[in-house]
Protein backbone atom coordinates (compact mmCIF):
# COMPACT_ATOMS: atom_id res chain seq x y z
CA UNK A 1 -49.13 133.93 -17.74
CA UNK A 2 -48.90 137.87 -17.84
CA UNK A 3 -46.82 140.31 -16.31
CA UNK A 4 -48.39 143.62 -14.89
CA UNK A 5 -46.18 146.47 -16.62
CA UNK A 6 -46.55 150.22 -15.90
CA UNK A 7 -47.55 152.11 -18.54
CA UNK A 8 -45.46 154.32 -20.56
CA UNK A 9 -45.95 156.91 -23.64
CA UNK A 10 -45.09 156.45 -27.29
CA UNK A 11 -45.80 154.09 -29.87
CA UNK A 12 -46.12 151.00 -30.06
CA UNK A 13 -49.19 151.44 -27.18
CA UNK A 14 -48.38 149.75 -23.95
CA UNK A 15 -51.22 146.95 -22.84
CA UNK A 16 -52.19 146.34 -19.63
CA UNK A 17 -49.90 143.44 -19.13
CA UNK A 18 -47.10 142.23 -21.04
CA UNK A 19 -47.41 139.63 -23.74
CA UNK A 20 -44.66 137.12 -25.07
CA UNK A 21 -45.93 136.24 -28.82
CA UNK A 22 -47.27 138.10 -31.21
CA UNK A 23 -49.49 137.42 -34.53
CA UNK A 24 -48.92 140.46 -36.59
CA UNK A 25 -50.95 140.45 -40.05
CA UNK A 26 -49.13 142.87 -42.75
CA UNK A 27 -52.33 144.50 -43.66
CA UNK A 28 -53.00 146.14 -41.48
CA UNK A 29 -56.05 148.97 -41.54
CA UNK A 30 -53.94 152.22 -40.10
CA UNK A 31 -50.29 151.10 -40.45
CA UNK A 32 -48.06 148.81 -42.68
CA UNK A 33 -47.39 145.65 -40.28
CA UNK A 34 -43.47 146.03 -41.38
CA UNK A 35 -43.54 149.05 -39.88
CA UNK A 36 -45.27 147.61 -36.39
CA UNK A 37 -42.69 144.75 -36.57
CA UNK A 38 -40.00 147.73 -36.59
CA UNK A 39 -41.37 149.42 -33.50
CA UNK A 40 -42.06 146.28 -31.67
CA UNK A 41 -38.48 145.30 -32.50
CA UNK A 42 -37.03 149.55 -30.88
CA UNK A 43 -39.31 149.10 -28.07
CA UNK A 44 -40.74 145.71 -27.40
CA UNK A 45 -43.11 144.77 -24.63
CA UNK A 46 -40.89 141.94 -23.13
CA UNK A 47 -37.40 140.33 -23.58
CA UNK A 48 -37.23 138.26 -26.65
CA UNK A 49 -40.89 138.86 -27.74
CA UNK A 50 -41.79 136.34 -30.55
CA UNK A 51 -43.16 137.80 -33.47
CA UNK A 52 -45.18 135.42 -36.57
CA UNK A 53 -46.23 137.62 -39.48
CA UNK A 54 -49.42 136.50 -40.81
CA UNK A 55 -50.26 137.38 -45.05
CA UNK A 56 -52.24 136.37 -47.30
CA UNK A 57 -50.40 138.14 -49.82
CA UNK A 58 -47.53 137.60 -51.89
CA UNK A 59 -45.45 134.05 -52.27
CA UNK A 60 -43.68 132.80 -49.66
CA UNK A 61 -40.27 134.25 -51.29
CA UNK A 62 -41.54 137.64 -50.88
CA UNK A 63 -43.22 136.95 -47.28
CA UNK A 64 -39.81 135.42 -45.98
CA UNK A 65 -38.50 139.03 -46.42
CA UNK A 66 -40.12 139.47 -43.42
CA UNK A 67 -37.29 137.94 -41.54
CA UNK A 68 -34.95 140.80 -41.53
CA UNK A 69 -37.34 142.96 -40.71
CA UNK A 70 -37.40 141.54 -37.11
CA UNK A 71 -40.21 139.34 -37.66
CA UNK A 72 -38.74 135.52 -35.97
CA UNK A 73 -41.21 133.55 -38.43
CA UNK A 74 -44.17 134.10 -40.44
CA UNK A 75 -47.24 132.02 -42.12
CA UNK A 76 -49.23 132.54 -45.23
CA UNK A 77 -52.81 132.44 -45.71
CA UNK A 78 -54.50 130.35 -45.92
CA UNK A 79 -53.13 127.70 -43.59
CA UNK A 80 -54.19 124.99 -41.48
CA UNK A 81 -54.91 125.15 -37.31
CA UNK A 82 -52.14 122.73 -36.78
CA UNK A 83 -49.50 124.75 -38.63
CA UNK A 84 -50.20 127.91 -37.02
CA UNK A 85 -50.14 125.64 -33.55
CA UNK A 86 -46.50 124.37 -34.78
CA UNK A 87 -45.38 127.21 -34.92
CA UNK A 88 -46.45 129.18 -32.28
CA UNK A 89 -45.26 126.45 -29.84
CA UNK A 90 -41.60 126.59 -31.51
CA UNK A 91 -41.63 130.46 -31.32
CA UNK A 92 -42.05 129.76 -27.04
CA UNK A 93 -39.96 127.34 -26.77
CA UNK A 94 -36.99 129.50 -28.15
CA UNK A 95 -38.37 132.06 -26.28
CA UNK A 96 -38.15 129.64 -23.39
CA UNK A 97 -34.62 128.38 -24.53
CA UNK A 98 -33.61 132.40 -24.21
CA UNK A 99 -34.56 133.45 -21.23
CA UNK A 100 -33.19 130.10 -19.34
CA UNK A 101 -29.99 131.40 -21.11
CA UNK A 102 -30.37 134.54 -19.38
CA UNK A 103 -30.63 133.58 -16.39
CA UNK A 104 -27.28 131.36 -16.69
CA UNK A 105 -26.00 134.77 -18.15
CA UNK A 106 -27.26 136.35 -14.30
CA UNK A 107 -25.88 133.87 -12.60
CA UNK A 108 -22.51 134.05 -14.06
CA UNK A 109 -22.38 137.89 -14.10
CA UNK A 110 -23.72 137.81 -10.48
CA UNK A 111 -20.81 135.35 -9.45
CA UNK A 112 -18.14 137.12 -11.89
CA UNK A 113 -18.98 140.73 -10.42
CA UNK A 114 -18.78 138.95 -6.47
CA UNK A 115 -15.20 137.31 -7.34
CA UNK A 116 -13.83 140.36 -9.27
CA UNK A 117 -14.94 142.37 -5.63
CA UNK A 118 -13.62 139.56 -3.35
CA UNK A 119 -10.10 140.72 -1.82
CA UNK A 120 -9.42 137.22 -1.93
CA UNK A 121 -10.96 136.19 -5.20
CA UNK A 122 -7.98 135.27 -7.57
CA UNK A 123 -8.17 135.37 -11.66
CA UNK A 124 -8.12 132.04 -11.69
CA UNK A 125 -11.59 131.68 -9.16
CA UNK A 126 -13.26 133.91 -11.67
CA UNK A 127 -12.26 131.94 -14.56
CA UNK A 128 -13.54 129.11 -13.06
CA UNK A 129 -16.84 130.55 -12.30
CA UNK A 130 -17.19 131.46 -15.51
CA UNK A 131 -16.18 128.56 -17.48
CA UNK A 132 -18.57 126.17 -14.82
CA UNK A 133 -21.73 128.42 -16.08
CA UNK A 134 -20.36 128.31 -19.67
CA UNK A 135 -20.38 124.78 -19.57
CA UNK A 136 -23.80 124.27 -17.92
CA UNK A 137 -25.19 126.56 -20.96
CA UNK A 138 -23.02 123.86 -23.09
CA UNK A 139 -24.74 120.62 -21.49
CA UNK A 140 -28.43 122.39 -22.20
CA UNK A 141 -27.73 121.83 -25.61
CA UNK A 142 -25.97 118.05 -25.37
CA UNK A 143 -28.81 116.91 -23.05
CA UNK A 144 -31.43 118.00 -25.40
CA UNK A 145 -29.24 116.13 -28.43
CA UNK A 146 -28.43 113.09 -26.96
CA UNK A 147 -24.97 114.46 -26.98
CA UNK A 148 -22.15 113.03 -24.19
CA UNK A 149 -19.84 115.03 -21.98
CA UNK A 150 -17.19 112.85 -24.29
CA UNK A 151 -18.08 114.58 -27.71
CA UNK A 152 -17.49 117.92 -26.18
CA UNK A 153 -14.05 117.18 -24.48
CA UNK A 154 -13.30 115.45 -28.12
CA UNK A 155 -14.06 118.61 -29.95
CA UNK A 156 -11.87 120.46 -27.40
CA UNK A 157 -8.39 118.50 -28.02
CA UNK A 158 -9.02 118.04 -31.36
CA UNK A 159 -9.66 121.89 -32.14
CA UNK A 160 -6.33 122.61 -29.76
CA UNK A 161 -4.69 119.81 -31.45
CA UNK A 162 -5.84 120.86 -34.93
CA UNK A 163 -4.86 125.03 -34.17
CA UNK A 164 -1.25 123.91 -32.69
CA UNK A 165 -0.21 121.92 -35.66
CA UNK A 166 -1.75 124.58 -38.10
CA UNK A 167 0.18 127.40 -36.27
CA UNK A 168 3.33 125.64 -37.27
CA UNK A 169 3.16 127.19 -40.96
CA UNK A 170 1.74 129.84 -42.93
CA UNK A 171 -1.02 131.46 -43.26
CA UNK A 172 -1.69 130.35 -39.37
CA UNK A 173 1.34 131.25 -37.98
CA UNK A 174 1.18 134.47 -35.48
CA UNK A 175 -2.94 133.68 -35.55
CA UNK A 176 -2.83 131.27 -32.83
CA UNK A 177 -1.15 132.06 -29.43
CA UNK A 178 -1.72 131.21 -26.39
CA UNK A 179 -4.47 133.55 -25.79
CA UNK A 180 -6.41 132.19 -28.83
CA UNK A 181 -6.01 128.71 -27.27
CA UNK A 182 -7.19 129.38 -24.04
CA UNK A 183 -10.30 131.22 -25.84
CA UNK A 184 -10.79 128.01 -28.16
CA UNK A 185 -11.05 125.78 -25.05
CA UNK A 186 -13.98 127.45 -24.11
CA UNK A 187 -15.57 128.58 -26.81
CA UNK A 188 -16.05 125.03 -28.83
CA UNK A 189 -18.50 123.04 -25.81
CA UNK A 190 -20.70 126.19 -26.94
CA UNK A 191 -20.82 125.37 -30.57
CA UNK A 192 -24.27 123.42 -31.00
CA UNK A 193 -26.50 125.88 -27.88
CA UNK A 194 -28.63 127.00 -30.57
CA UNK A 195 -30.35 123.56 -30.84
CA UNK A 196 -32.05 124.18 -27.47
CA UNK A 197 -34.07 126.49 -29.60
CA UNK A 198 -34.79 123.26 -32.07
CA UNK A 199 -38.25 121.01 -31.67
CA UNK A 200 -37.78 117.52 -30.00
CA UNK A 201 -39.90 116.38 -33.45
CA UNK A 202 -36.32 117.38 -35.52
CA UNK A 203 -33.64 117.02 -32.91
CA UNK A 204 -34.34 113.54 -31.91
CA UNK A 205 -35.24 112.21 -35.10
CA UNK A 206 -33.90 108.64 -35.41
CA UNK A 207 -33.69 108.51 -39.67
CA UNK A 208 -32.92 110.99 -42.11
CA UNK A 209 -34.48 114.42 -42.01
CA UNK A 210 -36.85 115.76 -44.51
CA UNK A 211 -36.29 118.82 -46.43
CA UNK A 212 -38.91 120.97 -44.12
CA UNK A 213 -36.79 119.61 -41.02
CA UNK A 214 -33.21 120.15 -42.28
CA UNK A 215 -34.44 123.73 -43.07
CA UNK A 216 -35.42 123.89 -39.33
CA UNK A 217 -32.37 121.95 -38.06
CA UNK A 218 -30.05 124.58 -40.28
CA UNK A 219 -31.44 127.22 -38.29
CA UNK A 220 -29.52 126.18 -35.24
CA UNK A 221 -26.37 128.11 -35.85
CA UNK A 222 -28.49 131.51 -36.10
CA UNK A 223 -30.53 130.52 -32.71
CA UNK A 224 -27.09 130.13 -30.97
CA UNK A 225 -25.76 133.23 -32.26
CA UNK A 226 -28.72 134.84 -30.61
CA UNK A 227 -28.16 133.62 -27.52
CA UNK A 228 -24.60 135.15 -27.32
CA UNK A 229 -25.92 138.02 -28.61
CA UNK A 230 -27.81 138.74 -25.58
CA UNK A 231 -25.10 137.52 -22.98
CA UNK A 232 -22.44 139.71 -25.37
CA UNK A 233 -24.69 142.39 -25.48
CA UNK A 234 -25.10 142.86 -21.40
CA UNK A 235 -21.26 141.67 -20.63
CA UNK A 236 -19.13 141.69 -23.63
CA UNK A 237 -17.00 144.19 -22.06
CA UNK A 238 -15.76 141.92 -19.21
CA UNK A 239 -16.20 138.49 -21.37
CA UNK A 240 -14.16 139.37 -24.30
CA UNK A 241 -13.83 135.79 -25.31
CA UNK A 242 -17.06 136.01 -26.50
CA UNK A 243 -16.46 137.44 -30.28
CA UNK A 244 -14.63 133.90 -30.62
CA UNK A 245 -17.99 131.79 -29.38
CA UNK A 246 -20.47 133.76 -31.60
CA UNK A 247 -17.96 133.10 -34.18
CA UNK A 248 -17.91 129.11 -33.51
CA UNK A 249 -21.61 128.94 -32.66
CA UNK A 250 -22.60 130.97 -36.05
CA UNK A 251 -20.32 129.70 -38.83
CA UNK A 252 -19.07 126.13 -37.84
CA UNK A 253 -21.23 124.66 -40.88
CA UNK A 254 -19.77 127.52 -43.49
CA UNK A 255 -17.92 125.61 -46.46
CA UNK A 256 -14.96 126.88 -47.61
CA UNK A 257 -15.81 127.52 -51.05
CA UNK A 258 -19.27 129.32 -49.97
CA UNK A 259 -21.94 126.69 -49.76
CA UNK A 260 -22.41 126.08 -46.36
CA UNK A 261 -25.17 127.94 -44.25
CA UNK A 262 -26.36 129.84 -42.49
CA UNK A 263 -24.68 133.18 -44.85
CA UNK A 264 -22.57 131.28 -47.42
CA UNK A 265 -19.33 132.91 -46.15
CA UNK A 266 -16.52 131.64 -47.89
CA UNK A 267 -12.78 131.10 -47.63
CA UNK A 268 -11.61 133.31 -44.63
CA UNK A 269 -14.30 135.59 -44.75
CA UNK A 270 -15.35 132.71 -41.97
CA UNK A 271 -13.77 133.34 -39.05
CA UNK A 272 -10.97 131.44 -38.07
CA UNK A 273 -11.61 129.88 -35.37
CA UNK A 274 -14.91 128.03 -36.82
CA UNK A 275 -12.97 126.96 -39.79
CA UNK A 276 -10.81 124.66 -37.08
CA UNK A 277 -14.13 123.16 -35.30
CA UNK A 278 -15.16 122.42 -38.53
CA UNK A 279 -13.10 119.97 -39.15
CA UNK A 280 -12.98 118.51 -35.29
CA UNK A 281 -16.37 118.31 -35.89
CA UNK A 282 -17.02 116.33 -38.93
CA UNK A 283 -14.05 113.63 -37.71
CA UNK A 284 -16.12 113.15 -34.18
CA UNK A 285 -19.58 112.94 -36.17
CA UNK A 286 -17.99 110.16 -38.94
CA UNK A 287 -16.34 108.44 -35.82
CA UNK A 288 -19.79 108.41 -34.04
CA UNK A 289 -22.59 106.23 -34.26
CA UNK A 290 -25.84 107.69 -34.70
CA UNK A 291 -29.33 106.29 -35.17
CA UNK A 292 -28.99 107.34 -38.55
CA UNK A 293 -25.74 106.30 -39.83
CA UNK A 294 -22.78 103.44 -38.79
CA UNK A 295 -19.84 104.74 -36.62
CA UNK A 296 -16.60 104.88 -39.36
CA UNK A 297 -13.26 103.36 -38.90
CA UNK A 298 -10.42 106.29 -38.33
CA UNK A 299 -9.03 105.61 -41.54
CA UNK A 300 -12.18 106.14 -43.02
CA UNK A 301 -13.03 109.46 -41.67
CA UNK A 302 -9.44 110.25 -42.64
CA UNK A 303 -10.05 109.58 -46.22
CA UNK A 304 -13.85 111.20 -46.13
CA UNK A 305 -12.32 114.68 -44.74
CA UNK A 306 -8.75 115.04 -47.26
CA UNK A 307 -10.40 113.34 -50.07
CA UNK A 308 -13.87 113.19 -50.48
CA UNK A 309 -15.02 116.97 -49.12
CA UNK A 310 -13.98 118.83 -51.85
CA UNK A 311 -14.29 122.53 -51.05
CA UNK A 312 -15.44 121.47 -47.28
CA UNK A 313 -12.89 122.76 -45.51
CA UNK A 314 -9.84 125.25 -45.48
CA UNK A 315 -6.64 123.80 -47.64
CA UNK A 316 -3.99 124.67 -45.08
CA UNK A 317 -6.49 123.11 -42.04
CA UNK A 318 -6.56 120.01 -44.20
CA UNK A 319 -3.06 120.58 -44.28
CA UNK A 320 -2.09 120.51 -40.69
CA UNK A 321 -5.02 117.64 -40.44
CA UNK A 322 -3.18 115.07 -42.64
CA UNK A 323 -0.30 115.48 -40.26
CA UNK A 324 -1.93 114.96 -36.64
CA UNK A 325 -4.67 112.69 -38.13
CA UNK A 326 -2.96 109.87 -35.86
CA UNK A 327 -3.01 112.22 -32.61
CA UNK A 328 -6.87 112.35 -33.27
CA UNK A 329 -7.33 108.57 -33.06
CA UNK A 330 -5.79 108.39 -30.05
CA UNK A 331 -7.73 111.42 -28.77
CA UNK A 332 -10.95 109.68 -29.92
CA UNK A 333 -9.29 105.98 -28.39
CA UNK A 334 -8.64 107.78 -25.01
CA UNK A 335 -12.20 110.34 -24.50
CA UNK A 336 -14.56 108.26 -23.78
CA UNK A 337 -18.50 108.83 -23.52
């Protein structure tokens, strides 16, 4: 459906009505398409427009340079009807995924801004506000995984568990305070909202992936990060806890020694507080069972995370790990799904 929008003068040229995708070929008769992509990306016609660069030439090395451009995906010629179909229906359903984000971003400024005015409204009302609507953009992504309210309650006593015991020595000590736990609670239930953005074809997948659908299923850090973006962009100034989320939501699949994705940050160039859901996370997915693989035995996962990751996960984590492994058995014995 389109939107009437007034008219206004510069480049890029307004239309008559607002449009939500875009198929931009790179050659272009009057202007380079990188340079359209640009504008689109200064001034752009609608929130979150979706932009697929179409060329015919170059490889597809070259073409993917398109990406930091501002482009969100891109084809080459010659391709099939069906693959242009694919993805042009992924493009709107992130777009989709984005703006129902947003409007759980309105909602929770709308009911942050009426607490923080309320002469009765006390810190802890707002926080609760806030954390509900946090946790309904949370269970977006679970219910679209087959996740369980369980995994994400998991993930938050283990991460506590995990920082607490870590704090205890160097180099943690003086990172973690109270502040930093309180943040951690509700930052890790957002860890996985980029895989709203992710097509049912690769998220619910019963065996193992392909190569073409891990690469789409490793984009799910990046889609997340978006999300934030836009909520941090609008209200970071009132929702400071947010630096910590994008931090979680971006680089909980980094490696310690650099070969995780989505940038290949390594040692603490990844941000602390991903480096601890990190390992919460593997221990609930080896735990777990999955369509794909057998649940494992506690000791198991033990073994699989201190001696069989090497360069997984940070030293002093594994550290602090080895020495509340047995609090997270009974955390897993006690959180049910």
């Amino acid at each position: 459906m389109t939107r009437p929008t007034p008219a206004r003068p510069g480049w890029p040229p307004r239309a008559a009505h607002s449009y939500d995708l875009l198929l931009l070929d790179l050659g272009l008769p009057d202007i380079d398409g990188l340079e359209v992509c640009r504008r689109l990306r200064e001034r752009p016609p609608c929130l979150h427009l979706k932009i697929i660069v179409v060329s015919g030439r170059g490889d597809q090395d070259d073409l993917a340079e398109v990406l930091p451009r501002g482009a969100d995906d891109y084809i080459p010629k010659p391709f099939q009807p069906q693959q242009l179909e694919a993805k042009v229906r992924h493009s709107l359903f992130l777009k989709e995924a984005q703006d129902r984000a947003d409007r759980l971003t309105e909602q929770l400024r709308v009911i942050n801004t009426q607490l923080e005015h309320s002469l009765h409204a006390r810190a802890a009302d707002v926080r609760q506000a806030q954390d509900a609507l946090l946790l309904g953009m949370a269970k977006m992504a679970e219910s679209r995984d087959g996740e369980t309210a369980g995994h994400l309650r998991r993930l938050q006593l283990y991460s506590r568990c995990l920082a607490v015991k870590a704090a205890l020595g160097p180099p943690w000590h003086g990172q973690v305070d109270k502040r930093f736990l309180e943040n951690l609670d509700r930052c890790v239930p957002l860890h996985d909202i980029g895989k709203i953005g992710l097509p049912d074809e690769v998220l619910l997948k019963a065996g193992r992936l392909s190569p073409s659908e891990r690469t789409w299923m490793e984009t799910h850090p990046v889609l997340g990060d978006r999300i934030l973006e836009t909520l941090s962009r609008e209200h970071g100034a009132s929702l400071e806890f947010l630096g910590m989320a994008r931090g979680i939501v971006r680089h909980h699949h980094e490696r310690f020694d650099g070969c995780g994705y989505p940038d290949h940050l390594e040692g603490e160039a990844i941000p602390a507080a991903a480096r601890i859901v990190a390992v919460a996370d593997v221990y609930d997915a080896l735990r777990r069972q999955r369509p794909h693989k057998p649940a494992l035995p506690h000791a198991d996962a033990v073994r699989v995370i201190l001696r069989e990751s090497p360069g997984q996960f940070d030293p002093s984590l594994l550290t602090a790990f080895s020495y509340c492994k047995d609090e997270f058995m009974d955390i897993y014995r006690q959180t049910g799904d």
